[in-house]
Protein backbone atom coordinates (compact mmCIF):
# COMPACT_ATOMS: atom_id res chain seq x y z
CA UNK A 1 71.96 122.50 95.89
CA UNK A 2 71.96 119.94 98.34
CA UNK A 3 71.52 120.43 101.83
CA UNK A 4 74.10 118.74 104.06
CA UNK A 5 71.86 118.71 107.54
CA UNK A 6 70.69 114.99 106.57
CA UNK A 7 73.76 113.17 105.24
CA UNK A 8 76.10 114.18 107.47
CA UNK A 9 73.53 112.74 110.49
CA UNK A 10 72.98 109.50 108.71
CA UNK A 11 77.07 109.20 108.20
CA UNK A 12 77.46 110.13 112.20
CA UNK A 13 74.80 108.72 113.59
CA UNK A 14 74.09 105.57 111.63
CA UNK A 15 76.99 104.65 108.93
CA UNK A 16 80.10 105.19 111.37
CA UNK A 17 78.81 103.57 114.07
CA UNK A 18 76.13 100.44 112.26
CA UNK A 19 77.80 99.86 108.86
CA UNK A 20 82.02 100.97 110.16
CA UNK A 21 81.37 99.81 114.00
CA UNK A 22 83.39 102.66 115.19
CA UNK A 23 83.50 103.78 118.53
CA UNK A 24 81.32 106.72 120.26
CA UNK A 25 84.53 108.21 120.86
CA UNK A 26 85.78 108.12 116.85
CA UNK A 27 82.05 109.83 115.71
CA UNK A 28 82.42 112.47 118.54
CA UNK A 29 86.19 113.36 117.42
CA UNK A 30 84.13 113.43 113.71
CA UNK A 31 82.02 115.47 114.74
CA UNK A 32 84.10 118.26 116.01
CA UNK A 33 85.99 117.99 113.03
CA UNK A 34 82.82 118.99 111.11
CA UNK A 35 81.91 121.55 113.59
CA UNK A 36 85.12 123.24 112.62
CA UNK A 37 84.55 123.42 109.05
CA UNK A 38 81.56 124.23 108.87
CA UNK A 39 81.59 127.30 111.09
CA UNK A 40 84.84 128.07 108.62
CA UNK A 41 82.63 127.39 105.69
CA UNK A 42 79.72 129.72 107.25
CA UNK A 43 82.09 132.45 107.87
CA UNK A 44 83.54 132.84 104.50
CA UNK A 45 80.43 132.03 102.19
CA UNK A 46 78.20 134.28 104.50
CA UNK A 47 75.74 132.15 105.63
CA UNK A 48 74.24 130.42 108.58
CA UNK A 49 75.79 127.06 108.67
CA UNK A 50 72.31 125.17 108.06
CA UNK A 51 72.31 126.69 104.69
CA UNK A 52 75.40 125.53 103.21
CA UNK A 53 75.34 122.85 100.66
CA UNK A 54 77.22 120.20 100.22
CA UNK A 55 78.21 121.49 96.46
CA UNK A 56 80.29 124.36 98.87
CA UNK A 57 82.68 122.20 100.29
CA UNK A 58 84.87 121.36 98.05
CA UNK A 59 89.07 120.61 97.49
CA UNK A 60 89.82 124.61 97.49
CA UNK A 61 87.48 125.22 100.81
CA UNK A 62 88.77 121.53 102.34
CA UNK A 63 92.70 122.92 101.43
CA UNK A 64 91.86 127.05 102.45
CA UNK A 65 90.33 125.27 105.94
CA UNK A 66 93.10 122.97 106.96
CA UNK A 67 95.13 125.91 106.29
CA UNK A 68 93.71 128.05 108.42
CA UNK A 69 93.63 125.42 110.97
CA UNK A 70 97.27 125.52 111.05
CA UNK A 71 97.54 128.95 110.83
CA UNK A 72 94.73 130.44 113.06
CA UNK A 73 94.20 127.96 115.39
CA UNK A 74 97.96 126.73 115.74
CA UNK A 75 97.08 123.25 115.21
CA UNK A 76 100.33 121.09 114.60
CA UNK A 77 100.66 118.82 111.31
CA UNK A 78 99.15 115.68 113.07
CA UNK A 79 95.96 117.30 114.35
CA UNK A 80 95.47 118.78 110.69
CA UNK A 81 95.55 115.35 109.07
CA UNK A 82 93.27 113.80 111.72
CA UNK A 83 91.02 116.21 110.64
CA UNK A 84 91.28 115.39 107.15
CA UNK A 85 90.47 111.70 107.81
CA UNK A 86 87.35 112.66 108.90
CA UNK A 87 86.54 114.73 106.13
CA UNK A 88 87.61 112.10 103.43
CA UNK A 89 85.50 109.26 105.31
CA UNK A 90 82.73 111.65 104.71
CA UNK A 91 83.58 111.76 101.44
CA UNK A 92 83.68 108.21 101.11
CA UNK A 93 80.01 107.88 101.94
CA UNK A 94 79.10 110.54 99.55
CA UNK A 95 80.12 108.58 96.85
CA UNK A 96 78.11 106.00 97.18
CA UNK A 97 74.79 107.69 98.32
CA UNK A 98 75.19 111.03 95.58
CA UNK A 99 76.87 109.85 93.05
CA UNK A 100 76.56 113.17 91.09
CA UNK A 101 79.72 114.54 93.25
CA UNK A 102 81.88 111.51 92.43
CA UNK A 103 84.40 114.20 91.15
CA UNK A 104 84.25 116.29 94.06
CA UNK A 105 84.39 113.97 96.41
CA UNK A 106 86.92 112.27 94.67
CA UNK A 107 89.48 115.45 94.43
CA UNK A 108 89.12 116.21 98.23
CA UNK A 109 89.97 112.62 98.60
CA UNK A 110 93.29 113.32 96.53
CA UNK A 111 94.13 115.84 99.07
CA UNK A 112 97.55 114.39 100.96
CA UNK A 113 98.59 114.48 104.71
CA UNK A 114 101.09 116.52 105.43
CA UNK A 115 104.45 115.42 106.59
CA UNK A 116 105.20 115.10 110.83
CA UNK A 117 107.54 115.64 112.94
CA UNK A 118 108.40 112.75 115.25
CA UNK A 119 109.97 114.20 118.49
CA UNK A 120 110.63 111.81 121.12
CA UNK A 121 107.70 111.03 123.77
CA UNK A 122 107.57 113.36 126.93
CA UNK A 123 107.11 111.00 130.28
CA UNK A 124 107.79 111.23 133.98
CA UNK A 125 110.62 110.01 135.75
CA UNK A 126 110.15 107.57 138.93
CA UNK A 127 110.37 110.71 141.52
CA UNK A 128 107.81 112.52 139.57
CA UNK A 129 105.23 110.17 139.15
CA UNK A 130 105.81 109.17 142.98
CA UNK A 131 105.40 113.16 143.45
CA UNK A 132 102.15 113.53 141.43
CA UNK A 133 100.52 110.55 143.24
CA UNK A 134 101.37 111.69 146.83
CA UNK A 135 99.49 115.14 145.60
CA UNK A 136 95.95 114.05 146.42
CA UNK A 137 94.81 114.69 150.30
CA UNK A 138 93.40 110.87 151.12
CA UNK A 139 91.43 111.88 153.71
CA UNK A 140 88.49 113.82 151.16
CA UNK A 141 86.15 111.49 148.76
CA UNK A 142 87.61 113.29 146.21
CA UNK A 143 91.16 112.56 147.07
CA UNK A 144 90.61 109.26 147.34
CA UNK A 145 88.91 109.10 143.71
CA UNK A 146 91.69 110.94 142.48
CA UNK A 147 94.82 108.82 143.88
CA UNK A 148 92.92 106.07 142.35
CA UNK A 149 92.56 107.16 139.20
CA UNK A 150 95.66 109.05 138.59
CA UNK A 151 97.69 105.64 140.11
CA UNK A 152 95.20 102.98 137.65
CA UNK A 153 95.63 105.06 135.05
CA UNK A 154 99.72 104.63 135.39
CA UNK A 155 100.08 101.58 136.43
CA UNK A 156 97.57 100.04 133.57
CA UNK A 157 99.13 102.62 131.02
CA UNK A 158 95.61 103.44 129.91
CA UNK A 159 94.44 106.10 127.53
CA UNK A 160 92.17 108.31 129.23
CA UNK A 161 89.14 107.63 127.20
CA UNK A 162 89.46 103.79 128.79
CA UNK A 163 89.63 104.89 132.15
CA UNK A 164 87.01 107.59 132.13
CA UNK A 165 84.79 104.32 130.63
CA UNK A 166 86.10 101.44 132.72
CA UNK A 167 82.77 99.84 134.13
CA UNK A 168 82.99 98.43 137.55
CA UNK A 169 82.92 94.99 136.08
CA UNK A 170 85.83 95.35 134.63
CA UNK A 171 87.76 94.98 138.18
CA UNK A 172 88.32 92.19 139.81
CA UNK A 173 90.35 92.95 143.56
CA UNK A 174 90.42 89.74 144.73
CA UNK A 175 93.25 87.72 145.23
CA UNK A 176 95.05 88.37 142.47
CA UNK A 177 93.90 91.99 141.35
CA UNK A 178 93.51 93.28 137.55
CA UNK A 179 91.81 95.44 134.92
CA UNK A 180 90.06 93.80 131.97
CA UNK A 181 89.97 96.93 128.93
CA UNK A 182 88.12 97.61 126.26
CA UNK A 183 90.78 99.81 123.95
CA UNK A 184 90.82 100.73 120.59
CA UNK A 185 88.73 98.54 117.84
CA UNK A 186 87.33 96.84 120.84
CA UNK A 187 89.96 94.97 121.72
CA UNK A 188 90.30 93.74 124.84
CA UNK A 189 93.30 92.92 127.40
CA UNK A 190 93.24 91.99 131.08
CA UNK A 191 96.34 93.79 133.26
CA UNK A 192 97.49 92.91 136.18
CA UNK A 193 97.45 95.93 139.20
CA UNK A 194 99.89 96.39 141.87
CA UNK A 195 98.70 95.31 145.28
CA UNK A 196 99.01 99.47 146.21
CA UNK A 197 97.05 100.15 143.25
CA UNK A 198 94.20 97.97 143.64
CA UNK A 199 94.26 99.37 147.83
CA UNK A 200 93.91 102.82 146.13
CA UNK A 201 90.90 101.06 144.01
CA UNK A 202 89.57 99.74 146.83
CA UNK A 203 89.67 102.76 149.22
CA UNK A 204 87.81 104.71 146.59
CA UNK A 205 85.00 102.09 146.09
CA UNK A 206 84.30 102.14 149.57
CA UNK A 207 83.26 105.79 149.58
CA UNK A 208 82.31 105.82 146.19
CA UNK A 209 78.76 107.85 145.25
CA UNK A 210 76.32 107.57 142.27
CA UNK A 211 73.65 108.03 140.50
CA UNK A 212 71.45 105.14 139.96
CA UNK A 213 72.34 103.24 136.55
CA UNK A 214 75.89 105.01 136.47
CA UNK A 215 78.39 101.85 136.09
CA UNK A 216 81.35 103.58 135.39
CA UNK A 217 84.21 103.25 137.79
CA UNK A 218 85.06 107.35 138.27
CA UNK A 219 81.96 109.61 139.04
CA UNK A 220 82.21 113.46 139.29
CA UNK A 221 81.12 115.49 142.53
CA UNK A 222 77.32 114.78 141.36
CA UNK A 223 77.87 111.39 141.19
CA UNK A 224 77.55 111.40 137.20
CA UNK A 225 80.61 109.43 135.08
CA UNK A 226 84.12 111.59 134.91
CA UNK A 227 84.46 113.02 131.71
CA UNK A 228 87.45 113.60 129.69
CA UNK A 229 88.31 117.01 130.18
CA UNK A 230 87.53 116.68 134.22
CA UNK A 231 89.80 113.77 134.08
CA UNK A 232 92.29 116.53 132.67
CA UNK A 233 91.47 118.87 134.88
CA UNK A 234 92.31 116.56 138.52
CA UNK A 235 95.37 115.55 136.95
CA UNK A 236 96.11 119.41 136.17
CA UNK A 237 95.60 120.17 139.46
CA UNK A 238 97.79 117.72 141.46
CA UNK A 239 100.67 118.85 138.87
CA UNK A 240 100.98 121.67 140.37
CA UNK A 241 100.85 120.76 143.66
CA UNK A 242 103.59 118.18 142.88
CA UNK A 243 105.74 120.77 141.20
CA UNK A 244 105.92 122.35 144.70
CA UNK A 245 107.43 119.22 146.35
CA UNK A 246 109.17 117.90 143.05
CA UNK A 247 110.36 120.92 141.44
CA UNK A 248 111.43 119.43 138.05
CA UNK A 249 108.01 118.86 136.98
CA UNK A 250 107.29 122.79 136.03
CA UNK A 251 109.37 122.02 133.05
CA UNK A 252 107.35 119.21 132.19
CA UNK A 253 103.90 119.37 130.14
CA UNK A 254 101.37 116.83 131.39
CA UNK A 255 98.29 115.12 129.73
CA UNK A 256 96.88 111.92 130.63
CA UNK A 257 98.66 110.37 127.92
CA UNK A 258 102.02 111.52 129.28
CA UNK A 259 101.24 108.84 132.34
CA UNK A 260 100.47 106.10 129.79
CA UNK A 261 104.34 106.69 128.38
CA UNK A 262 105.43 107.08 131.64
CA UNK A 263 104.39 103.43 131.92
CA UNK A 264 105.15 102.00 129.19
CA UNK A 265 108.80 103.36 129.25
CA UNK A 266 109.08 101.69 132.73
CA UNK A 267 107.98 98.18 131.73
CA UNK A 268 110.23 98.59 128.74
CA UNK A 269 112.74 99.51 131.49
CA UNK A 270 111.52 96.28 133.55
CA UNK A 271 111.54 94.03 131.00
CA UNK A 272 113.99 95.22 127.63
CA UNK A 273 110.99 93.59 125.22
CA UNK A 274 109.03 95.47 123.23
CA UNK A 275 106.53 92.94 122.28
CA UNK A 276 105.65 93.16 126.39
CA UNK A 277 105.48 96.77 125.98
CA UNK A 278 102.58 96.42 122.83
CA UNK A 279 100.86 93.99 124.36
CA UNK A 280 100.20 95.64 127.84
CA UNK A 281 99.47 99.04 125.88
CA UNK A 282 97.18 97.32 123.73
CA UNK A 283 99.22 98.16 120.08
CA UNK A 284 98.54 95.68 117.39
CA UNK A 285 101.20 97.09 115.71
CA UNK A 286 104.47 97.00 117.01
CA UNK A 287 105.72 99.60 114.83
CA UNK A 288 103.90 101.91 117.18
CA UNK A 289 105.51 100.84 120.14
CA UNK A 290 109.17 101.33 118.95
CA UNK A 291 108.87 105.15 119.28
CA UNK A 292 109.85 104.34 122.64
CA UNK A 293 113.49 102.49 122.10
CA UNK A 294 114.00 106.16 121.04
CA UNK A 295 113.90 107.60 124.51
CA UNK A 296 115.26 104.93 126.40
CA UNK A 297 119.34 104.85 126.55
CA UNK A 298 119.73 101.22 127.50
CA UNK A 299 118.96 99.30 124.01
CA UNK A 300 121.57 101.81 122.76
CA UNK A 301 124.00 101.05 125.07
CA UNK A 302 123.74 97.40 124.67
CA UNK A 303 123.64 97.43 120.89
CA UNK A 304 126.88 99.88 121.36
CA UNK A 305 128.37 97.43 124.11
CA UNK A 306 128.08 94.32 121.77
CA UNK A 307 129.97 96.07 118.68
CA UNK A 308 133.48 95.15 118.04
CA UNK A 309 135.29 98.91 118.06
CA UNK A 310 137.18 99.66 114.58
CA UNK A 311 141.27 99.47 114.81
CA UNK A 312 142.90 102.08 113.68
CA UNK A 313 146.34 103.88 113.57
CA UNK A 314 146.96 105.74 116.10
CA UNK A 315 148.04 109.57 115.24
CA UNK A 316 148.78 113.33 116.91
CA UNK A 317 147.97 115.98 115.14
CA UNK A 318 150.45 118.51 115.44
CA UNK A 319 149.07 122.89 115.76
CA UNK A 320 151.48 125.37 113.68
CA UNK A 321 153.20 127.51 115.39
CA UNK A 322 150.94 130.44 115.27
CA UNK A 323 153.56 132.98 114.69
CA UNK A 324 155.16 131.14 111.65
CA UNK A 325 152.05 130.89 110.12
CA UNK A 326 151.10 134.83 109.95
CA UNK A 327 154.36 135.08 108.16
CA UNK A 328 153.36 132.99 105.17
CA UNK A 329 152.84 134.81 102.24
CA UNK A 330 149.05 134.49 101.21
């Protein structure tokens, strides 16, 4: 039997990020995939999970555990397959380093994504966003910290793991203010900020505390970088208070990534391209950005505006008279 304790390090620690130059960000979503099966796998074969062997996890355990994802946890169709991708990128590097479970590698491989639905993207109108940036008390530090991030982070439409990142050298607040960003596959695009945005920057620099060698933008009350989930948690907070002043927001559910629609559906607004829209969200493939021509009305109404309407003969249709027709035989 072979135990799994050493490949899956070497796949996490050195083949993802040395030989696939992913991101810290793609191993760490890896590894709580793997977390998650492998306390599944523990808990039906018995064991601690630093005795199972890699012979264990095959296509029935791989299909029984994305079940149970579903099921159990009430993970949606999309989550399910991400977590499949990791498992079938492990996979991939088990062929070539034990090639004695070609076939089993190979048949979890097989195993398809399942089928999503599409529904169209949740985002914030103009009075709620103003709402939810009013929501922080500038006159605290941690108001300050909070305005700015919440107001970068919809005005540059970023995803929340590039503005929990952002470095301080990525500003510049001269003149002519912008964000250079570091997004997915290390690609990198320079945005433009409002002037109010980069005076919410600004404001938040100057009473901005850290630890030495912390060069992220955002710190935490202890001066350490902002994390993800306190990211989450700020911008959980100032909901509600919003929802108090702007009442339609307690219907809404917001995420960080909510404010990065929110944007882009306003430049789309703006600007009626779509190549603007990929290009300031950082897509390289537009086909991602077009799930927003589904929410907004206006490329609709042109498209409906510039059609020539169908003639056709006019007509009345004419009721019976209800009373002759309960006498007709049946």
């Amino acid at each position: 039997m072979t135990p799994i304790a050493p490949h899956i390090s070497t796949f996490l620690n050195e083949w993802l990020p040395r030989q696939r130059g992913t991101s810290p960000h793609t191993s760490e979503s890896y590894s709580y995939a793997f977390k998650l099966l492998f306390e599944y796998a523990s808990q039906r074969f018995k064991v601690p999970p630093c005795r199972l062997a890699l012979e264990q996890i095959d296509a029935a355990l791989v299909m029984a555990f994305l079940e149970d994802l579903e099921t159990k946890r009430a993970n949606c169709a999309s989550t399910r397959n991400a977590r499949l991708v990791a498992i079938k990128s492990f996979m991939a590097f088990l062929e070539h380093h034990l090639p004695a479970l070609l076939e089993q590698c190979r048949q979890i491989r097989a195993i398809p994504s399942k089928k999503t639905n599409t529904p169209q993207v949740n985002h914030l109108d103009r009075a709620q966003i103003e709402a939810l940036l009013n929501a922080p008390d500038l006159a605290t530090r941690s108001g300050a910290r909070d305005r700015a991030m919440l107001h970068l982070c919809f005005a540059a439409g970023l995803r929340v793991s590039e503005l929990v990142s952002l470095p301080l050298t990525a500003l510049s607040l001269h003149a002519d203010p912008s964000v250079r960003v570091t997004g997915k596959g290390r690609r990198e695009r320079t945005l433009p900020l409002w002037k109010q945005t980069a005076a919410d920057v600004r404001a938040w620099l100057a009473v901005r505390i850290a630890q030495s060698g912390v060069g992220e933008v955002f710190v935490n009350a202890r001066g350490l970088p902002m994390t993800r989930s306190g990211f989450e948690c700020v911008l959980g907070k100032h909901a509600i208070t919003a929802a108090a002043q702007c009442p339609s927001l307690t219907t809404k559910r917001i995420s960080p990534h909510v404010l990065r629609h929110s944007c882009a559906l306003m430049i789309l607004q703006a600007t009626g391209d779509l190549r603007k829209v990929a290009l300031w969200l950082g897509h390289t493939d537009i086909q991602t950005t077009e799930m927003y021509l589904r929410v907004d009305p206006a490329e609709k109404l042109t498209a409906l505006a510039s059609v020539v309407p169908l003639t056709l003969r006019p007509g009345r249709f004419k009721a019976p008279d209800k009373l002759i027709a309960m006498l007709k035989p049946v």
